[in-house]
PDB file of N, CA and C in Angstrom:
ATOM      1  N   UNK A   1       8.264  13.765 -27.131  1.00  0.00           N
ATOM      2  CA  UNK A   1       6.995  13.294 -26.634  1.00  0.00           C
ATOM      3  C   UNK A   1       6.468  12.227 -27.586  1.00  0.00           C
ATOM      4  N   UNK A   2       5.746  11.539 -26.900  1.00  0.00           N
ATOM      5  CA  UNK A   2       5.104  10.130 -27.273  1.00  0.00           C
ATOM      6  C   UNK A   2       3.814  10.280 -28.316  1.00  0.00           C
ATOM      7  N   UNK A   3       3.125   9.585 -29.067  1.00  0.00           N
ATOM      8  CA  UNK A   3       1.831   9.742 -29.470  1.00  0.00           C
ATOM      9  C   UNK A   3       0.786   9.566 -28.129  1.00  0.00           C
ATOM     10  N   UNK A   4      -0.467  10.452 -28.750  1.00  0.00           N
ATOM     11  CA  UNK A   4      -1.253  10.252 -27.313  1.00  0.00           C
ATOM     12  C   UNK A   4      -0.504  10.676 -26.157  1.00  0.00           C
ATOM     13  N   UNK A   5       0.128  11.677 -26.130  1.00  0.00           N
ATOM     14  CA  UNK A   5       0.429  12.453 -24.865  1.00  0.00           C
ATOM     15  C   UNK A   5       1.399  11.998 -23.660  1.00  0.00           C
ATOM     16  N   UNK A   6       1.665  10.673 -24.185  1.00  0.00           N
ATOM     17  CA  UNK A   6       2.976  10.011 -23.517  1.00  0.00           C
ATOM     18  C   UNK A   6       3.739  10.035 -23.110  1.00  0.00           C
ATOM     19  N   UNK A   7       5.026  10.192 -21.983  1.00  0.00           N
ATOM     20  CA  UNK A   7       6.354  10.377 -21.994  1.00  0.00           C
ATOM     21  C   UNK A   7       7.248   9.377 -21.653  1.00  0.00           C
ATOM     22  N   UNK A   8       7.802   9.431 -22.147  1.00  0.00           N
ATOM     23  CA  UNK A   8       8.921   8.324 -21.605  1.00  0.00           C
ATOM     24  C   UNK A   8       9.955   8.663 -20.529  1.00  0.00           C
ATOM     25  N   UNK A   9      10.023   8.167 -19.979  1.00  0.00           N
ATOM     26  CA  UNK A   9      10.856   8.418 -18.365  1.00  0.00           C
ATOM     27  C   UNK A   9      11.585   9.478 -19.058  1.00  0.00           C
ATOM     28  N   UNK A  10      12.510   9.510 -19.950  1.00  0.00           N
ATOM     29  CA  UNK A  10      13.662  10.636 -20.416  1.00  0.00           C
ATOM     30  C   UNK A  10      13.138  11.572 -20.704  1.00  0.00           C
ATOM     31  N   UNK A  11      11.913  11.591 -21.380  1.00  0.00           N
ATOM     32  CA  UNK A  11      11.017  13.004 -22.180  1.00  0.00           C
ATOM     33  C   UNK A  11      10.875  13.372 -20.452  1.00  0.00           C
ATOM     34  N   UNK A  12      10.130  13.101 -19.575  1.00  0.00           N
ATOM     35  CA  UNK A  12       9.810  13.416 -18.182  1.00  0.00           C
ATOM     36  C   UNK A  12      10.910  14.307 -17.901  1.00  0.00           C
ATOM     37  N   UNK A  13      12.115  13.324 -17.533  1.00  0.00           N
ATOM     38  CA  UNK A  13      13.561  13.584 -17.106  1.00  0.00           C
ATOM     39  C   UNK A  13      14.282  15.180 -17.595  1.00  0.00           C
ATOM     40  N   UNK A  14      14.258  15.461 -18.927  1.00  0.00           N
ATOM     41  CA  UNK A  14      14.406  16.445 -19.277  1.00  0.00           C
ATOM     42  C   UNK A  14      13.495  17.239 -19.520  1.00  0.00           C
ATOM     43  N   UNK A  15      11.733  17.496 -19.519  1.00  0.00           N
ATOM     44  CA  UNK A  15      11.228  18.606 -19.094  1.00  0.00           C
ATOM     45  C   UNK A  15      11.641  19.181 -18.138  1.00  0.00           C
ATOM     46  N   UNK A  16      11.975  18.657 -17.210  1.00  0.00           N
ATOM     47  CA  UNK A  16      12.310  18.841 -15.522  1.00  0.00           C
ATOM     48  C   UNK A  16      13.551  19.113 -15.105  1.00  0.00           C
ATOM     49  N   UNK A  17      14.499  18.802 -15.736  1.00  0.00           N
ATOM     50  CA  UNK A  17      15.887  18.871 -16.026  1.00  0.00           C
ATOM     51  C   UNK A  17      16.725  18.061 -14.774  1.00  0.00           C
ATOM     52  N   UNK A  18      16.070  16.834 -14.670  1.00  0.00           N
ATOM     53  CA  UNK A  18      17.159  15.506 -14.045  1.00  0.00           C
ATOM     54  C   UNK A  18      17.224  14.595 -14.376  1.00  0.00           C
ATOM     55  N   UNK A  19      17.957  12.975 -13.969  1.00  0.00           N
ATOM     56  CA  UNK A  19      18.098  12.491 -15.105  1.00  0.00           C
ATOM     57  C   UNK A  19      16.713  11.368 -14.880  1.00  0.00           C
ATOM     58  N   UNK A  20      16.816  10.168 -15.998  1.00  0.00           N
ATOM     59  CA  UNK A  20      15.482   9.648 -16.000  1.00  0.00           C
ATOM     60  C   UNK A  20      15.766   8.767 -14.602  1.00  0.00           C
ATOM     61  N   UNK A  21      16.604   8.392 -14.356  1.00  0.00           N
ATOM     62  CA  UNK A  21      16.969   7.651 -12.679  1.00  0.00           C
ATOM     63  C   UNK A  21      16.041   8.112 -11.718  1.00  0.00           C
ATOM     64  N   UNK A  22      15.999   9.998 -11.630  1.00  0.00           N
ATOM     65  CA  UNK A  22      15.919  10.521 -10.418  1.00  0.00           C
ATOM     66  C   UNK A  22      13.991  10.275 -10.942  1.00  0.00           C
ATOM     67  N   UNK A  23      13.464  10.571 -12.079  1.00  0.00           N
ATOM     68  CA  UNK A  23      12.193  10.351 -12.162  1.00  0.00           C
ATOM     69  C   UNK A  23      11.649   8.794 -11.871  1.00  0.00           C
ATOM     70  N   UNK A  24      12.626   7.456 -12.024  1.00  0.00           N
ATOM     71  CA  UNK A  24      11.938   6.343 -11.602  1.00  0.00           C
ATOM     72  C   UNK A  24      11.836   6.473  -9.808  1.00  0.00           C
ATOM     73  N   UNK A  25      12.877   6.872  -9.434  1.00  0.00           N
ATOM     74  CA  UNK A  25      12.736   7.342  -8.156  1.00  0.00           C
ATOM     75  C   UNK A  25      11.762   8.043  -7.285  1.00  0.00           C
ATOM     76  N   UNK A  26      11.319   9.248  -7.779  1.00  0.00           N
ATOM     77  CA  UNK A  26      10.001   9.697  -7.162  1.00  0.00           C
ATOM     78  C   UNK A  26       9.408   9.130  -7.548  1.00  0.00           C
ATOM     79  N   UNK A  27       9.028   8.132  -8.643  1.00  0.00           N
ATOM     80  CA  UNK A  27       7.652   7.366  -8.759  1.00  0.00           C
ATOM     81  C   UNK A  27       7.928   6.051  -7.506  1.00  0.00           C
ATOM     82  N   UNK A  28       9.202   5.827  -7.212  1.00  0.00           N
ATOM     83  CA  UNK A  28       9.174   4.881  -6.446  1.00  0.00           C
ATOM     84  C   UNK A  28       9.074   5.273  -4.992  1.00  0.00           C
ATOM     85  N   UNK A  29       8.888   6.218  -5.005  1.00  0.00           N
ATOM     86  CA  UNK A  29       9.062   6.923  -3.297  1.00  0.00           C
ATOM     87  C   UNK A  29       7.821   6.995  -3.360  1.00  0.00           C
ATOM     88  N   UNK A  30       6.481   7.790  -4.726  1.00  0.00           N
ATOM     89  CA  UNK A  30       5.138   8.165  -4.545  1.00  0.00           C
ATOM     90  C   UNK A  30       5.007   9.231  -4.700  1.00  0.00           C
ATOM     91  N   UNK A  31       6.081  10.245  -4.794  1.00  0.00           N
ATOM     92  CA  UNK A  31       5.969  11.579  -5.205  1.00  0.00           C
ATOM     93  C   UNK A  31       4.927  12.028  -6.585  1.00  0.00           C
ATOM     94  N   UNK A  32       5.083  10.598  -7.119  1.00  0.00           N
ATOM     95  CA  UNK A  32       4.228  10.438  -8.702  1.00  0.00           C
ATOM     96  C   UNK A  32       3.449   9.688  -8.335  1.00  0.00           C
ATOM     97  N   UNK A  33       2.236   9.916  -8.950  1.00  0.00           N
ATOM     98  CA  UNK A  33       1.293   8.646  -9.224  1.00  0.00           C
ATOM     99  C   UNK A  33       2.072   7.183 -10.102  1.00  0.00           C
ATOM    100  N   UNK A  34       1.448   6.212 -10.017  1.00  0.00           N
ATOM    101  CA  UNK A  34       2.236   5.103 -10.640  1.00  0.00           C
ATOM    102  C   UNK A  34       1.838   5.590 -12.189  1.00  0.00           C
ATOM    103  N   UNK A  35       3.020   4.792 -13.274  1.00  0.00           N
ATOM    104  CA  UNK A  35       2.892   4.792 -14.186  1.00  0.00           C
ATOM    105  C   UNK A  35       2.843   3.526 -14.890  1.00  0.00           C
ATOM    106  N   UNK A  36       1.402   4.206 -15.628  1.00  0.00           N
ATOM    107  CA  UNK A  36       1.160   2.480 -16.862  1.00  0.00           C
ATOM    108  C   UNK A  36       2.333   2.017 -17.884  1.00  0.00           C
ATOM    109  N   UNK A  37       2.646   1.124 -18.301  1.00  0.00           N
ATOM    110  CA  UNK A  37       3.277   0.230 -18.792  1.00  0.00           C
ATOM    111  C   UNK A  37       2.696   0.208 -20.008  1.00  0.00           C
ATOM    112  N   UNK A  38       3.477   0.418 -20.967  1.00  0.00           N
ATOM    113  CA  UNK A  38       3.333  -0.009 -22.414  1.00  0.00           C
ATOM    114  C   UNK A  38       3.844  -1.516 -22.578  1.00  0.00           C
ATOM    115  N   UNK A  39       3.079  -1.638 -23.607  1.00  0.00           N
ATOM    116  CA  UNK A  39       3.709  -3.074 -24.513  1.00  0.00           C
ATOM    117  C   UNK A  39       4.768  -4.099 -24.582  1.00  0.00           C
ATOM    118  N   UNK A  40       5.803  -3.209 -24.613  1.00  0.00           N
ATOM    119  CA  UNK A  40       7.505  -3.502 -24.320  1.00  0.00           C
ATOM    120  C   UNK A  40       7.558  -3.378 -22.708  1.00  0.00           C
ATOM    121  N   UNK A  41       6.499  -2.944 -21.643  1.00  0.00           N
ATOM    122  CA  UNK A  41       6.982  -3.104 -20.119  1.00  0.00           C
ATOM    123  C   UNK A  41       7.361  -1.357 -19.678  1.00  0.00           C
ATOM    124  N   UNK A  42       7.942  -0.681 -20.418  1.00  0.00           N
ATOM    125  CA  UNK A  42       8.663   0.415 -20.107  1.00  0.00           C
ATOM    126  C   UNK A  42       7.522   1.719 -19.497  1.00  0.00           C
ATOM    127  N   UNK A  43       8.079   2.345 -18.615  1.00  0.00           N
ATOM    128  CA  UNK A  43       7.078   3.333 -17.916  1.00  0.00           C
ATOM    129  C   UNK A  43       6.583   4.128 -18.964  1.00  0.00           C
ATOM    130  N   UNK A  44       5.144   4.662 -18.944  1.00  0.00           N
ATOM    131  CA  UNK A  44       4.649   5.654 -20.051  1.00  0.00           C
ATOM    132  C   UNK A  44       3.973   6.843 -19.103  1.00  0.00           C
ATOM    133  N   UNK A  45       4.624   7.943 -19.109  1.00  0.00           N
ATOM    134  CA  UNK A  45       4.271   9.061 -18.561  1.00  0.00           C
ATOM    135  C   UNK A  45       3.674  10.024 -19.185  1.00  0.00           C
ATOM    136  N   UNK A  46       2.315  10.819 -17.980  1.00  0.00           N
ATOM    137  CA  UNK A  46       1.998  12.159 -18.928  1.00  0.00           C
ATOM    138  C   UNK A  46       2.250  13.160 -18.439  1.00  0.00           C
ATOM    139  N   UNK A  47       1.417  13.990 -18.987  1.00  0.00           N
ATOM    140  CA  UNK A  47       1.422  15.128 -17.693  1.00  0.00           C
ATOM    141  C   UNK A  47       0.897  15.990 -16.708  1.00  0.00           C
ATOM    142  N   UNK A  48       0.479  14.389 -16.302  1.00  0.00           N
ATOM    143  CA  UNK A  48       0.161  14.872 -14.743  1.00  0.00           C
ATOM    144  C   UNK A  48       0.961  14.303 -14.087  1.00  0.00           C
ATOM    145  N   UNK A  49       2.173  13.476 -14.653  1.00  0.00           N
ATOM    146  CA  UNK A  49       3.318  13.204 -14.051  1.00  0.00           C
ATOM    147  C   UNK A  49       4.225  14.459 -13.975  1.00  0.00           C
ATOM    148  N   UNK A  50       4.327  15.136 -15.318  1.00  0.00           N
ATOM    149  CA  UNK A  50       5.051  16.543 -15.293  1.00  0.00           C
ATOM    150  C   UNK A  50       4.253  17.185 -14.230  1.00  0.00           C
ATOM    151  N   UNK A  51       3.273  17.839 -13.754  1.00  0.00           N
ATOM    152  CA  UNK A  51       2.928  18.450 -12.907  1.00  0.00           C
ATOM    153  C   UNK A  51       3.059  17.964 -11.212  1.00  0.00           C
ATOM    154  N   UNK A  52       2.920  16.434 -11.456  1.00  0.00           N
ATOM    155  CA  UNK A  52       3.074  15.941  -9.942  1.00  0.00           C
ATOM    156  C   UNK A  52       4.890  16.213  -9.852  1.00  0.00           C
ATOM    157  N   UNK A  53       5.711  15.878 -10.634  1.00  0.00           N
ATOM    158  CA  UNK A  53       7.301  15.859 -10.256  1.00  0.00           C
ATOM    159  C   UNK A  53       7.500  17.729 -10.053  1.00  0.00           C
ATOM    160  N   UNK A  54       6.550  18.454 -10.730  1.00  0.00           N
ATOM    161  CA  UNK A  54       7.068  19.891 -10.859  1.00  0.00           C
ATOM    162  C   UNK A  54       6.558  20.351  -9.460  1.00  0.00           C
ATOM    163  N   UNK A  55       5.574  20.411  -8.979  1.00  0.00           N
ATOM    164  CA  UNK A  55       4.844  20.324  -7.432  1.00  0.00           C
ATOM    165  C   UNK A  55       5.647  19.975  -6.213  1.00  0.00           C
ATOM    166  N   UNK A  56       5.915  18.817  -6.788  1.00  0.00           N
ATOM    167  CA  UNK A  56       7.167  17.783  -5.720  1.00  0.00           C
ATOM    168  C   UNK A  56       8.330  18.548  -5.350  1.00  0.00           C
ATOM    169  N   UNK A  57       8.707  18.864  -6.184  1.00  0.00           N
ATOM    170  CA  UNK A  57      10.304  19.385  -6.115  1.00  0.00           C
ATOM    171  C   UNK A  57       9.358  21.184  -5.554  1.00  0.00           C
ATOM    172  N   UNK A  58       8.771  21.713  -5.925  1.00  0.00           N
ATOM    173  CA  UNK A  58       8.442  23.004  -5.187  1.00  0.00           C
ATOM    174  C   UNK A  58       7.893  22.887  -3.727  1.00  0.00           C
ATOM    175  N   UNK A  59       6.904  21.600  -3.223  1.00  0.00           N
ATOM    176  CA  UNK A  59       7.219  21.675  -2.023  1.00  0.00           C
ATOM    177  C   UNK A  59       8.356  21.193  -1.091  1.00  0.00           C
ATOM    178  N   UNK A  60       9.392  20.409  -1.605  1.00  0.00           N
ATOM    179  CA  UNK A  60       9.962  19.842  -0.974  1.00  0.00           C
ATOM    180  C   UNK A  60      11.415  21.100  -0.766  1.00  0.00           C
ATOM    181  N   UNK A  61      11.188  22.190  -1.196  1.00  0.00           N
ATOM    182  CA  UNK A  61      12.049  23.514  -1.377  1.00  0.00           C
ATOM    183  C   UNK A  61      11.785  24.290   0.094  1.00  0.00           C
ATOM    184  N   UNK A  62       9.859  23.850  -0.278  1.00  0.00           N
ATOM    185  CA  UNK A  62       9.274  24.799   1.219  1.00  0.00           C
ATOM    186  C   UNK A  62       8.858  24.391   2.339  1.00  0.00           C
ATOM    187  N   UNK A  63       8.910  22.560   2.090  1.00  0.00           N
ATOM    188  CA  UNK A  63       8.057  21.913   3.228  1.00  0.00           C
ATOM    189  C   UNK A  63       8.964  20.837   3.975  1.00  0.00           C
ATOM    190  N   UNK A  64      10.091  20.882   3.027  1.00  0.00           N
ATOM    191  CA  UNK A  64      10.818  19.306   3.472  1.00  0.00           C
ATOM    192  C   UNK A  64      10.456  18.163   2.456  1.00  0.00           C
ATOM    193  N   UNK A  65      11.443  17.544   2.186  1.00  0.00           N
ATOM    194  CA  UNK A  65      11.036  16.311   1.312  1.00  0.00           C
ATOM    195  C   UNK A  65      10.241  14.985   2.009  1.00  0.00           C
ATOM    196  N   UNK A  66      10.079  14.880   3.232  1.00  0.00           N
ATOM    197  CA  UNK A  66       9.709  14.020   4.159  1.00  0.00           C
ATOM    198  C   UNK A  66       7.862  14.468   3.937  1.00  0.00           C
ATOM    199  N   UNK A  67       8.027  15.699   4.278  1.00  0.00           N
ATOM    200  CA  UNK A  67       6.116  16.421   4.373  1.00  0.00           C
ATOM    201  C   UNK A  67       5.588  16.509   2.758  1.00  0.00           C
ATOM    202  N   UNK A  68       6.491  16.386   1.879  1.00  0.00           N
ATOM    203  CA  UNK A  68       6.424  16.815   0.879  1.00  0.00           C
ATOM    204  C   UNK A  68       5.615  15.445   0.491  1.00  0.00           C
ATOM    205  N   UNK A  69       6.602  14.635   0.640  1.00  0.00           N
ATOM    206  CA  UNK A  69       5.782  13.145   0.610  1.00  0.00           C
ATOM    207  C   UNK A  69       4.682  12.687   0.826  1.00  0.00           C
ATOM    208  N   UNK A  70       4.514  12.889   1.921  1.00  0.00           N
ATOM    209  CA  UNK A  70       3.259  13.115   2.624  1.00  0.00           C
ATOM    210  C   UNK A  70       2.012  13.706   1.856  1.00  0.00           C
ATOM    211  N   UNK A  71       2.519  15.067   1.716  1.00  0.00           N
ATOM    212  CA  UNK A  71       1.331  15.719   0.771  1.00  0.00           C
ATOM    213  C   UNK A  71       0.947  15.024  -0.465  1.00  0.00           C
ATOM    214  N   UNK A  72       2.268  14.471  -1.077  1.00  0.00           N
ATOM    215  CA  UNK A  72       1.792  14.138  -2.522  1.00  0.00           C
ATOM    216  C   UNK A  72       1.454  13.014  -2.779  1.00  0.00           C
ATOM    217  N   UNK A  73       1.327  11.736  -1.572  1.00  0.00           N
ATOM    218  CA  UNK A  73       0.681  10.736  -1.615  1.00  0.00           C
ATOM    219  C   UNK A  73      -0.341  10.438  -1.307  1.00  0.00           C
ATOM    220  N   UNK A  74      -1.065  12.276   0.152  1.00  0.00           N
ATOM    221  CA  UNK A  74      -2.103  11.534  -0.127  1.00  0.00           C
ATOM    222  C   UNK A  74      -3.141  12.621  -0.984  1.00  0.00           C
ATOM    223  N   UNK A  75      -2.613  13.243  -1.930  1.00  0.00           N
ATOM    224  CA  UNK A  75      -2.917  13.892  -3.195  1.00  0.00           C
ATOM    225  C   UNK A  75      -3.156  12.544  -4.229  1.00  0.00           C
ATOM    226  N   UNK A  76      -2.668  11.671  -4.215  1.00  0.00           N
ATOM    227  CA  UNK A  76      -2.553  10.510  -5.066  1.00  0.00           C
ATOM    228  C   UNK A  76      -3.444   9.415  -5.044  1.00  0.00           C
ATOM    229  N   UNK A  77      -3.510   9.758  -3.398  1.00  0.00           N
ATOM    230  CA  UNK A  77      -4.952   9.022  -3.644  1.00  0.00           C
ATOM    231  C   UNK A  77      -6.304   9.338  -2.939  1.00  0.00           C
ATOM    232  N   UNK A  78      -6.007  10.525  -3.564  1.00  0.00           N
ATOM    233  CA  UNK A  78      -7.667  11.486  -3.529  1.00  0.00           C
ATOM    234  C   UNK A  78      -7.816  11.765  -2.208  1.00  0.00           C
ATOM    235  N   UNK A  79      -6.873  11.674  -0.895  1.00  0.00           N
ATOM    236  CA  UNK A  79      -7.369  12.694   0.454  1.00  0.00           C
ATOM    237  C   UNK A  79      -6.655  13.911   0.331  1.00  0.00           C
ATOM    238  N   UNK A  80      -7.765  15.068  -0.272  1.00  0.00           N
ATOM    239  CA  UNK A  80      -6.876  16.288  -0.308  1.00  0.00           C
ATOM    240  C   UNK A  80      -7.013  16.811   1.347  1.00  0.00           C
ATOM    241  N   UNK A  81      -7.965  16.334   1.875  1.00  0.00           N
ATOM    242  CA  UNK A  81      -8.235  16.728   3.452  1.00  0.00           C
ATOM    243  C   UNK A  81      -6.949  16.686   3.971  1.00  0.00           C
ATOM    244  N   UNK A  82      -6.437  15.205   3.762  1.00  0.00           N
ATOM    245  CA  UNK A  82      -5.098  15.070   4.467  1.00  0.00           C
ATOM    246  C   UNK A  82      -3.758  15.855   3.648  1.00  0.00           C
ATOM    247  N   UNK A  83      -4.186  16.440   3.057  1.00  0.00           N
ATOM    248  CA  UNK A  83      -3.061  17.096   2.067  1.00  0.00           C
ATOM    249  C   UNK A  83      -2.668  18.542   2.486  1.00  0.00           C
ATOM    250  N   UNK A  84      -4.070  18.812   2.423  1.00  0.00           N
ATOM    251  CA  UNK A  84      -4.067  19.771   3.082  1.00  0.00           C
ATOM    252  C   UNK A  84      -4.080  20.286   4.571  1.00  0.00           C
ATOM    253  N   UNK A  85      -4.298  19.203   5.132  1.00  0.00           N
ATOM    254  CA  UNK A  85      -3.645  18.931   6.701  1.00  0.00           C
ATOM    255  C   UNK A  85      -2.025  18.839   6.980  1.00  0.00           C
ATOM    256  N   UNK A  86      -1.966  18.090   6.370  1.00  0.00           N
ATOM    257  CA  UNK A  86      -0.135  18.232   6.339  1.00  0.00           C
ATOM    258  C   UNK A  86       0.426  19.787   5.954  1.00  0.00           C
ATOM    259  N   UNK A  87      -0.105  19.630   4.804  1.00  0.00           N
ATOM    260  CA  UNK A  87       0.645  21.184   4.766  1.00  0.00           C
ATOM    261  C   UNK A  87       0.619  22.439   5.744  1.00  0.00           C
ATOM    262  N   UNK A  88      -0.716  22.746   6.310  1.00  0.00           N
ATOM    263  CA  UNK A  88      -1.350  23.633   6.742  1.00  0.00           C
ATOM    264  C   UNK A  88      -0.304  22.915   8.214  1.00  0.00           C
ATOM    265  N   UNK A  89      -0.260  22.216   8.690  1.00  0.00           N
ATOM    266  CA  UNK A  89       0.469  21.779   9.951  1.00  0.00           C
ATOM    267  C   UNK A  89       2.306  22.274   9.572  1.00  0.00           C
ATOM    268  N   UNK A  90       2.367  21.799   8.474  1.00  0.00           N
ATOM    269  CA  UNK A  90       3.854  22.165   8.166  1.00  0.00           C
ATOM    270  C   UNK A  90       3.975  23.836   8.043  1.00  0.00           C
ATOM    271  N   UNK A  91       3.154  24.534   7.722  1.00  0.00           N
ATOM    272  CA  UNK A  91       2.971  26.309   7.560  1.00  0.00           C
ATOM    273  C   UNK A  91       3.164  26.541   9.322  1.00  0.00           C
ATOM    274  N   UNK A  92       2.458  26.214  10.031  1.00  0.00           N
ATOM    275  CA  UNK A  92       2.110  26.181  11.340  1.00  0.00           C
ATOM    276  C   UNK A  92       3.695  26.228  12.194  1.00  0.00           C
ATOM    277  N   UNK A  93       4.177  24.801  12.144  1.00  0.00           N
ATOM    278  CA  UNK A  93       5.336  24.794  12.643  1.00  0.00           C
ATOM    279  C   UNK A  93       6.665  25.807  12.253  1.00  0.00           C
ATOM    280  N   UNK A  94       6.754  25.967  10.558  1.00  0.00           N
ATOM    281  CA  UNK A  94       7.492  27.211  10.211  1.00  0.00           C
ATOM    282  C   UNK A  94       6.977  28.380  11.038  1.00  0.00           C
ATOM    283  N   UNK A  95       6.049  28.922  11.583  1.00  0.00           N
ATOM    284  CA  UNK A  95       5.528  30.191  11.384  1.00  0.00           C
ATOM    285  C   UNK A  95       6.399  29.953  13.358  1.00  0.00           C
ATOM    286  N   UNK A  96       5.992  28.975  13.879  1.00  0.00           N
ATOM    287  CA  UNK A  96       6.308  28.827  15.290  1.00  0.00           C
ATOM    288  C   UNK A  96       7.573  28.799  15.526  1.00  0.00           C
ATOM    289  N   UNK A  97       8.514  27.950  14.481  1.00  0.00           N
ATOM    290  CA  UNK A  97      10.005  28.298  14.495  1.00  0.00           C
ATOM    291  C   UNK A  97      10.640  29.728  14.490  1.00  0.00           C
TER     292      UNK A  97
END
C-alpha cells in the first residue's frame, strides 16, 4: 500500500486475488468508480475501489455480470433508487424462474 491510503492497480490486484489487467478492466467496464491519476499518469486506488471490485465480483456470482453492472454504475453515480431497482427486479425474476 501507497502513502495516504493509495493503491496501485497491483496492491488492488492482489487484495482481491486477480491480476492488475483484470482490475484496469472493471474500472473500464464501471464496475469501479474512475481512478485519479498520480503524477507519473498511473491509476491510484483506494478503498473504496477494494470494496467496489469486492461487491462486483459478489454480485455478479448472484445477479449476472450484465445486472451486476448495472447496479454498480448506477451506485457510482449516486442513483441508489436505480440500484436498487435493478437488483430488486433481478431477485424477482430468480424467484419466478
Amino acid at each position: 500500500m501507497r502513502v495516504g491510503g493509495e493503491l496501485r492497480p497491483v496492491d488492488l490486484a492482489r487484495a482481491v486475488g486477480m491480476s492488475a489487467q483484470s482490475v484496469r478492466r472493471y474500472e473500464e467496464h464501471g464496475f469501479l468508480p474512475p481512478a485519479e491519476r498520480g503524477p507519473s499518469g498511473y491509476r491510484l486506488y483506494t478503498h473504496l475501489h477494494l470494496h467496489a471490485i469486492e461487491a462486483s465480483r459478489e454480485m455478479i456470482s448472484g445477479y449476472g455480470w450484465l445486472n451486476a453492472l448495472r447496479i454498480m454504475q448506477a451506485v457510482h453515480q449516486g442513483d441508489l433508487d436505480a440500484a436498487s431497482t435493478i437488483a430488486h427486479a433481478g431477485l424477482d425474476r430468480a424467484r419466478r424462474e
